[in-house]
N, C-alpha and C. Protein backbone atom coordinates (compact mmCIF):
# COMPACT_ATOMS: atom_id res chain seq x y z
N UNK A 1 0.45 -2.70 -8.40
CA UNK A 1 1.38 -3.11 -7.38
C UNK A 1 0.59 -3.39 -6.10
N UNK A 2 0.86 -4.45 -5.57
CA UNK A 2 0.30 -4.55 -4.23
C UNK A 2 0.86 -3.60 -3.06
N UNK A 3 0.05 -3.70 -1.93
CA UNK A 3 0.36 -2.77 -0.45
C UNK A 3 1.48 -3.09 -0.31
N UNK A 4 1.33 -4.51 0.48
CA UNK A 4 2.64 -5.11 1.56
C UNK A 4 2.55 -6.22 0.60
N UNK A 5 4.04 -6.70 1.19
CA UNK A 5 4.64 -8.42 0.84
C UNK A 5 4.66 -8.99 2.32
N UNK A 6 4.65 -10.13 2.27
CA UNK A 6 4.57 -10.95 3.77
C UNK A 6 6.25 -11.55 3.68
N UNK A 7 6.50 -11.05 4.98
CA UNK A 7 8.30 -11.32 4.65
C UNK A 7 8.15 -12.59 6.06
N UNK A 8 8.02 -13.27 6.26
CA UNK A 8 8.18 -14.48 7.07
C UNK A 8 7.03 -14.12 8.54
N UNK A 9 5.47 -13.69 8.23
CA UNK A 9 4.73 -13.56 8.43
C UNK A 9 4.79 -12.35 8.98
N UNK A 10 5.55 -11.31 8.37
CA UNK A 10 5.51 -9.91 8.91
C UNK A 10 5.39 -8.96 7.86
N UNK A 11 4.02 -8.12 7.44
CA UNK A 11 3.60 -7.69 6.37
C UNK A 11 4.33 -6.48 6.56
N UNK A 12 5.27 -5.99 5.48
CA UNK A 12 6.22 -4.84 5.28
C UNK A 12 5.28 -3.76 3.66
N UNK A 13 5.63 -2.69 3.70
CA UNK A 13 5.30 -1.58 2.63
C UNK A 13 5.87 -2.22 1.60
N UNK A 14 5.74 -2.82 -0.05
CA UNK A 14 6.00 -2.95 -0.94
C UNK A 14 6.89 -1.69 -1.32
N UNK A 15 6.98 -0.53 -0.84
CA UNK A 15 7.64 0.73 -1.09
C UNK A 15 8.89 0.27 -0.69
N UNK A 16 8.78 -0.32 0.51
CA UNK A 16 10.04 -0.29 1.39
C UNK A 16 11.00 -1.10 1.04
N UNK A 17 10.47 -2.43 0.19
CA UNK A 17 11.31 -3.53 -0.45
C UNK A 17 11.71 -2.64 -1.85
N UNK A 18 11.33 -2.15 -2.41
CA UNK A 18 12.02 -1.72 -3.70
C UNK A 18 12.55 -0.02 -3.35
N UNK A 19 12.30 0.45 -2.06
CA UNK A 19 13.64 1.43 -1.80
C UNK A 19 14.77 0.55 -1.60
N UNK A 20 14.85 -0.69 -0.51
CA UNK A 20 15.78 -1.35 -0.33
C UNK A 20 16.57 -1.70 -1.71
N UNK A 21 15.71 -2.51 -2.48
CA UNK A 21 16.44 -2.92 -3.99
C UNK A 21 17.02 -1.68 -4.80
N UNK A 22 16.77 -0.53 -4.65
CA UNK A 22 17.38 0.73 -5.22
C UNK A 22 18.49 0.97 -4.35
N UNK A 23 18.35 0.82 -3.09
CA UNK A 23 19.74 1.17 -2.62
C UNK A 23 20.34 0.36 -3.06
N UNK A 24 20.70 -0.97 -2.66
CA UNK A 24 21.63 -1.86 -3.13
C UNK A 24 22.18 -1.92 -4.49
N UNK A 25 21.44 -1.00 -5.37
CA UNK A 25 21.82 -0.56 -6.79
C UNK A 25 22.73 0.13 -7.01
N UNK A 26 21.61 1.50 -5.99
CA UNK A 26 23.00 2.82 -5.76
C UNK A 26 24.02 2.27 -5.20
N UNK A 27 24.04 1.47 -4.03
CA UNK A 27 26.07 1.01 -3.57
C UNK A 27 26.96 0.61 -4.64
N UNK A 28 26.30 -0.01 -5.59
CA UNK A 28 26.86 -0.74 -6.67
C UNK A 28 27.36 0.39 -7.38
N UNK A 29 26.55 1.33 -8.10
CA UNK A 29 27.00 2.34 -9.00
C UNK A 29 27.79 3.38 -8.14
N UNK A 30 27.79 3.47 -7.00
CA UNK A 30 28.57 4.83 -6.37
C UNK A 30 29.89 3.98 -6.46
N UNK A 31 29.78 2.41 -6.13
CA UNK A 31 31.23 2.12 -6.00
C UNK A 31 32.11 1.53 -7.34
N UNK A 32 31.50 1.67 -8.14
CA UNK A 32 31.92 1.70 -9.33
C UNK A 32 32.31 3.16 -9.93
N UNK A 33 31.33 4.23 -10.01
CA UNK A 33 31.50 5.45 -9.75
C UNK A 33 33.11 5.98 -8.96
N UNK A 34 33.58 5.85 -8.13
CA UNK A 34 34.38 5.87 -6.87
C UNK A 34 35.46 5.15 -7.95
N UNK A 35 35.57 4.05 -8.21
CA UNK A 35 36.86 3.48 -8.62
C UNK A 35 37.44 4.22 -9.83
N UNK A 36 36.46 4.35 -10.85
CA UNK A 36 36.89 5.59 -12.09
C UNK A 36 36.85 6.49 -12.12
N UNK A 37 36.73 6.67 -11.01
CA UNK A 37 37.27 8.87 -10.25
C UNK A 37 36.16 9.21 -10.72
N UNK A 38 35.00 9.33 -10.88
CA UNK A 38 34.21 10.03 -11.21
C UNK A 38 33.74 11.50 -10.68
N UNK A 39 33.40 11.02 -9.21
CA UNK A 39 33.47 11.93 -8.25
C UNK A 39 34.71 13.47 -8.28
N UNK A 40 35.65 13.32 -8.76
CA UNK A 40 36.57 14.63 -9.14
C UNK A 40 35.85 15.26 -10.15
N UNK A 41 34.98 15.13 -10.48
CA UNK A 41 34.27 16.11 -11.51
C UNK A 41 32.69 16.50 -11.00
N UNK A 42 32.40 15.84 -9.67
CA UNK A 42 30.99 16.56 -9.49
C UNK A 42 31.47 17.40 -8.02
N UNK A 43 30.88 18.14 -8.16
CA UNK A 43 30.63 19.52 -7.64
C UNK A 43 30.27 19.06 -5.59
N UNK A 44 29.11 18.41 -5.16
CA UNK A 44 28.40 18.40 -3.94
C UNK A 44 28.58 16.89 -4.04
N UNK A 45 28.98 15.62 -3.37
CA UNK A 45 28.73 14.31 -3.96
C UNK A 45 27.85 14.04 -3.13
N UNK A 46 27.26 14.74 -2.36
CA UNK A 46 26.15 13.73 -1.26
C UNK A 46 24.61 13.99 -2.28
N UNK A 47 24.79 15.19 -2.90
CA UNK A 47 23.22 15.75 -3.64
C UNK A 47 23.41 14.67 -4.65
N UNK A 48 24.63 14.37 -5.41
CA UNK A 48 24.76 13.67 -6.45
C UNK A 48 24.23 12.40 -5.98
N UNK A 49 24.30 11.72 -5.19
CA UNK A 49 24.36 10.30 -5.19
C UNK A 49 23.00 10.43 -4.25
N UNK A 50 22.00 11.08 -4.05
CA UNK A 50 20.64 11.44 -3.78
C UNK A 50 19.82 11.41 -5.03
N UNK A 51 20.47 12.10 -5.96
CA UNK A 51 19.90 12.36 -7.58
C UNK A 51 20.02 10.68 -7.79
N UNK A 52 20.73 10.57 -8.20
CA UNK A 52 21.31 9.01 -8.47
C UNK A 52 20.53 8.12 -8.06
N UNK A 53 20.15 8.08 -6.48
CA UNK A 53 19.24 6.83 -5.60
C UNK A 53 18.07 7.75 -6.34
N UNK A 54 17.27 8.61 -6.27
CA UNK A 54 16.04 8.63 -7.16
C UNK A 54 15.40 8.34 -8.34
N UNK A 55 16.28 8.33 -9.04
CA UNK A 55 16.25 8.19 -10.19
C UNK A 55 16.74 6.29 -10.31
N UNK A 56 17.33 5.92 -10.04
CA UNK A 56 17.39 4.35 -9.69
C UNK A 56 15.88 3.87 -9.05
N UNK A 57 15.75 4.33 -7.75
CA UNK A 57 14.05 3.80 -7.14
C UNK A 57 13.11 4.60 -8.35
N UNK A 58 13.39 5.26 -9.23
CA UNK A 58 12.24 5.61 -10.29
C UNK A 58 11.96 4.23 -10.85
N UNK A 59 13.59 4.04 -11.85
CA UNK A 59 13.58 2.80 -12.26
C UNK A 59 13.00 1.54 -11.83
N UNK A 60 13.63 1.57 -10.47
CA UNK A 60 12.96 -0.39 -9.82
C UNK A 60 11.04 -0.22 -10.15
N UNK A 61 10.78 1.22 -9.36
CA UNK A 61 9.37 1.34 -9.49
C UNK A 61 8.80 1.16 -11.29
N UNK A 62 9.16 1.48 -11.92
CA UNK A 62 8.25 0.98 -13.09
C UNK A 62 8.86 -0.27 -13.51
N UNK A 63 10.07 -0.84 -13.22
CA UNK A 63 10.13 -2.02 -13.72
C UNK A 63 9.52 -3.16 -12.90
N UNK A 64 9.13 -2.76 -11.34
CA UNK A 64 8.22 -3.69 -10.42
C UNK A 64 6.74 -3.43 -11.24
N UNK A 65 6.33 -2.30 -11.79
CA UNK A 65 4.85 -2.24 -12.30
C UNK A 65 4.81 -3.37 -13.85
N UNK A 66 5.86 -2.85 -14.24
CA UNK A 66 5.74 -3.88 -15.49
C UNK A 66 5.77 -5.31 -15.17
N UNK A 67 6.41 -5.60 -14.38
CA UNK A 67 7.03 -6.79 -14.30
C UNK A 67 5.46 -7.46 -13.65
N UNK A 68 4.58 -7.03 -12.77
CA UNK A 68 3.88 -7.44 -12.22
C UNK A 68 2.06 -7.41 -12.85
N UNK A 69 1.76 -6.13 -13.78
CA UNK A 69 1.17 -6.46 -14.63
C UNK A 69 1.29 -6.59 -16.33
C-alpha cells in the first residue's frame, strides 16, 4: 500500500481515505441495522457500532492490499 494519495494536489494518509470508505460502509449497515430493529437486541449500541466500524476498516484494509498488489 502506498503512504499518501494526492487528492487535487494535497497529499492525504492512504489510512485516512479507507477509514473514510469504512465509515461510509458503517452508515450503510447501522442504517439498515436500525430499520430491522436490530438494535433491541444489543446490549451498549455505541460499543456495537465501534466493533462494527473495525471490523469493516479491517475489511477495506485487506481488500485495498489485495486489490493493489
Amino acid at each position: 500500500m502506498i503512504g499518501e494519495i494526492d487528492v487535487l494536489g494535497v497529499f492525504i494518509p492512504a489510512i485516512l481515505m479507507l477509514m473514510f470508505i469504512a465509515y461510509l460502509v458503517n452508515m450503510a449497515i447501522r442504517n439498515v441495522l436500525a430499520r430491522i430493529g436490530f438494535y433491541r437486541f444489543v446490549w451498549h449500541r455505541s460499543i456495537f457500532d465501534l466493533g462494527i466500524y473495525v471490523l469493516v476498516l479491517g475489511v477495506v484494509v485487506i481488500v485495498s492490499q489485495r486489490l493493489i498488489s
